[in-house]
N, C-alpha and C. Protein backbone atom coordinates (compact mmCIF):
# COMPACT_ATOMS: atom_id res chain seq x y z
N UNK A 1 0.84 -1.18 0.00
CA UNK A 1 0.00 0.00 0.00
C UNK A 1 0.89 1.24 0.00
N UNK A 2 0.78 2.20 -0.73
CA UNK A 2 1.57 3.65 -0.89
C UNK A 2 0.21 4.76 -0.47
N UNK A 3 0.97 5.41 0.28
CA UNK A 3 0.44 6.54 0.59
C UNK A 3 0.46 7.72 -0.15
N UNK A 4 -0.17 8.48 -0.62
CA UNK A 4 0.72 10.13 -1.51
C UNK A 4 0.33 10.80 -0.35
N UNK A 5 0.75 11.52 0.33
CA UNK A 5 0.35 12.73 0.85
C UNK A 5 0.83 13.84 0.79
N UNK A 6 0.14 14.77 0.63
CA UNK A 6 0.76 15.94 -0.22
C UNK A 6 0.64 17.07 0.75
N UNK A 7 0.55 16.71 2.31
CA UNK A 7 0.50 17.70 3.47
C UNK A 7 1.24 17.98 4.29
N UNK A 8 2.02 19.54 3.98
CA UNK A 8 2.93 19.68 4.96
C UNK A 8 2.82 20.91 6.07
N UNK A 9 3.25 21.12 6.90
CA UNK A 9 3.33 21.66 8.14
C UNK A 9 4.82 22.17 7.93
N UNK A 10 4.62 23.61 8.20
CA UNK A 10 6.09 24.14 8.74
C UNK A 10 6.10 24.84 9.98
N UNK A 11 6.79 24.71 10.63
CA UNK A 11 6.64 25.56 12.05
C UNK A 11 7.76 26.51 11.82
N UNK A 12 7.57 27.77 12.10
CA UNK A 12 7.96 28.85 11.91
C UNK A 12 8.35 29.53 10.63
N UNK A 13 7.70 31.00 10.50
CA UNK A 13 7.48 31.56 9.62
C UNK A 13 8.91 32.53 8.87
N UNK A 14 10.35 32.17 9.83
CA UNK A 14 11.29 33.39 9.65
C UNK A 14 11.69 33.08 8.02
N UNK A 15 13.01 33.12 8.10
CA UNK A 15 13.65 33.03 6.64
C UNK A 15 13.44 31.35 5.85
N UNK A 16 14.30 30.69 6.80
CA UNK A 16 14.29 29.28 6.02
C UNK A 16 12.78 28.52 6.02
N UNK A 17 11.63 29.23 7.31
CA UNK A 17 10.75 28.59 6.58
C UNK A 17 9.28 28.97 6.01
N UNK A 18 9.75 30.51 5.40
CA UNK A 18 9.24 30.89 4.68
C UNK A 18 9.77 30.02 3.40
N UNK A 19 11.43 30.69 3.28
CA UNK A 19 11.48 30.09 1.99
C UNK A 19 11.20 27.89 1.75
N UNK A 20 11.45 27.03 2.40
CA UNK A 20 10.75 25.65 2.75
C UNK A 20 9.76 25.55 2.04
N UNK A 21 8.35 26.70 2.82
CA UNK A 21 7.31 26.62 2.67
C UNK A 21 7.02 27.07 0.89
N UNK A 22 7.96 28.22 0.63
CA UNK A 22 7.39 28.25 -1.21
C UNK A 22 7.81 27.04 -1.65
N UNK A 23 9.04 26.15 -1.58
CA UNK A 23 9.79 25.52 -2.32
C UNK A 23 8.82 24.35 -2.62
N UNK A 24 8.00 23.98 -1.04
CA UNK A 24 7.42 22.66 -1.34
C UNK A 24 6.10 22.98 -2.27
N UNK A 25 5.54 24.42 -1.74
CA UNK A 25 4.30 24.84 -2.07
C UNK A 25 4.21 24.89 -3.98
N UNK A 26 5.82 25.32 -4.61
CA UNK A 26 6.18 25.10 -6.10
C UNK A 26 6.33 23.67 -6.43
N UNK A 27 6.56 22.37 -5.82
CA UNK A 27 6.30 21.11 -6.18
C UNK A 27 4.86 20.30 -5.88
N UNK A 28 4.00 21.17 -5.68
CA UNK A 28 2.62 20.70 -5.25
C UNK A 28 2.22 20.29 -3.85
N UNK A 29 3.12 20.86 -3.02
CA UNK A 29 2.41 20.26 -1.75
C UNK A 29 1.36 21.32 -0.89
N UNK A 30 0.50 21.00 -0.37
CA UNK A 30 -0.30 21.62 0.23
C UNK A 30 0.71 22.09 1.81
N UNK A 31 1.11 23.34 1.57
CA UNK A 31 1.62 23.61 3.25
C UNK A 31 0.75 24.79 4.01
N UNK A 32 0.84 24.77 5.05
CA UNK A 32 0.77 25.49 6.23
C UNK A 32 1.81 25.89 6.76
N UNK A 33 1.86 27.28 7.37
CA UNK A 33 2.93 27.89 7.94
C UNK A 33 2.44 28.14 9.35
N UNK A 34 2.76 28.32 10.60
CA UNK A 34 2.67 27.99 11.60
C UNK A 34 3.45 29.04 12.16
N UNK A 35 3.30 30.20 13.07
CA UNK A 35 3.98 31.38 13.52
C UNK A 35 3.47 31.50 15.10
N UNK A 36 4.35 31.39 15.76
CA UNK A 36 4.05 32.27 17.88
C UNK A 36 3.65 33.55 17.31
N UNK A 37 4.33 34.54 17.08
CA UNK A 37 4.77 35.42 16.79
C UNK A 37 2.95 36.18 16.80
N UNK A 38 2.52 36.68 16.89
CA UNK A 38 1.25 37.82 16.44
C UNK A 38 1.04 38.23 15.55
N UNK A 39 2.59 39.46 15.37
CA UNK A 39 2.48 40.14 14.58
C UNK A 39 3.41 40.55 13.88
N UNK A 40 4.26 40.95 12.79
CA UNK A 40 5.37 41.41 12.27
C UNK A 40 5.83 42.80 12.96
N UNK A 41 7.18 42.62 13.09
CA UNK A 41 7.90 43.65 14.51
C UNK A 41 9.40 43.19 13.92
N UNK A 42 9.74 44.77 13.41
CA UNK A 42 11.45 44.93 13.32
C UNK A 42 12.08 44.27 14.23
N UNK A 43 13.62 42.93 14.39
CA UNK A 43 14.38 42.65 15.36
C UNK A 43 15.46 43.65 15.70
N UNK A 44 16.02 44.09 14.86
CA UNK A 44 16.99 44.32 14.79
C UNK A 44 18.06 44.04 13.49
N UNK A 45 17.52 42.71 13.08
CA UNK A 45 18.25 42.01 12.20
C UNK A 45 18.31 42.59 10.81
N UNK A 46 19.10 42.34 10.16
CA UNK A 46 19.57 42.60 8.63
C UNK A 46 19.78 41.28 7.69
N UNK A 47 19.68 41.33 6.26
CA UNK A 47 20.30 40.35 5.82
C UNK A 47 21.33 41.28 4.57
N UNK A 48 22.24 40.69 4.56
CA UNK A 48 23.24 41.30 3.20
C UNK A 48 23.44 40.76 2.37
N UNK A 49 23.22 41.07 1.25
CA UNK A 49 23.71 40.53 -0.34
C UNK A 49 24.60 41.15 -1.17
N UNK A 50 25.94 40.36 -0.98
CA UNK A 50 26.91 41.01 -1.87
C UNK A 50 26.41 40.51 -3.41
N UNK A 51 27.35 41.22 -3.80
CA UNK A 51 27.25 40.90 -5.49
C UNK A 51 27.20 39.64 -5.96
N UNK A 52 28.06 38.94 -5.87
CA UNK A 52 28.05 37.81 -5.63
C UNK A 52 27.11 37.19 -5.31
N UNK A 53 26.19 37.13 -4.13
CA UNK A 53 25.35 36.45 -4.24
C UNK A 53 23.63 37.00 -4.37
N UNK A 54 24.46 38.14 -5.37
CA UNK A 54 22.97 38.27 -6.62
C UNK A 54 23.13 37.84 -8.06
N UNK A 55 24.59 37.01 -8.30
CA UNK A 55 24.21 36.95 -9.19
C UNK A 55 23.70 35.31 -9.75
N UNK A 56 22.57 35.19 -10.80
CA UNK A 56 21.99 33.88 -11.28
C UNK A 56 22.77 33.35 -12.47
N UNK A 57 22.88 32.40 -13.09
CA UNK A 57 23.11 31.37 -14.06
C UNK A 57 22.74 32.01 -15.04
């Protein structure tokens, strides 16, 4: 017997699983994103992109 199930769960909404959540959501899986959090609120944090890693193929 094979199962397909095409349901996923991510718990937490920051960087890696936002991005998780598109990657599976672009191969057909049904996800949910899952956040403590309330509400969106500046940390402090930054992210940086050198040149380098803007550039694509």
């Amino acid at each position: 017997m094979t199962l397909n199930v095409r349901n996923v769960a991510v718990i937490g909404a920051g960087l890696g699983g936002l991005a998780c959540a598109i990657a599976l959501h672009k191969q057909g899986f049904e996800v949910q994103v899952y956040e403590q959090a309330k509400d969106f609120r500046p940390v402090g944090g930054s992210l940086g992109l050198f040149p380098n890693g803007l550039n694509f193929w």
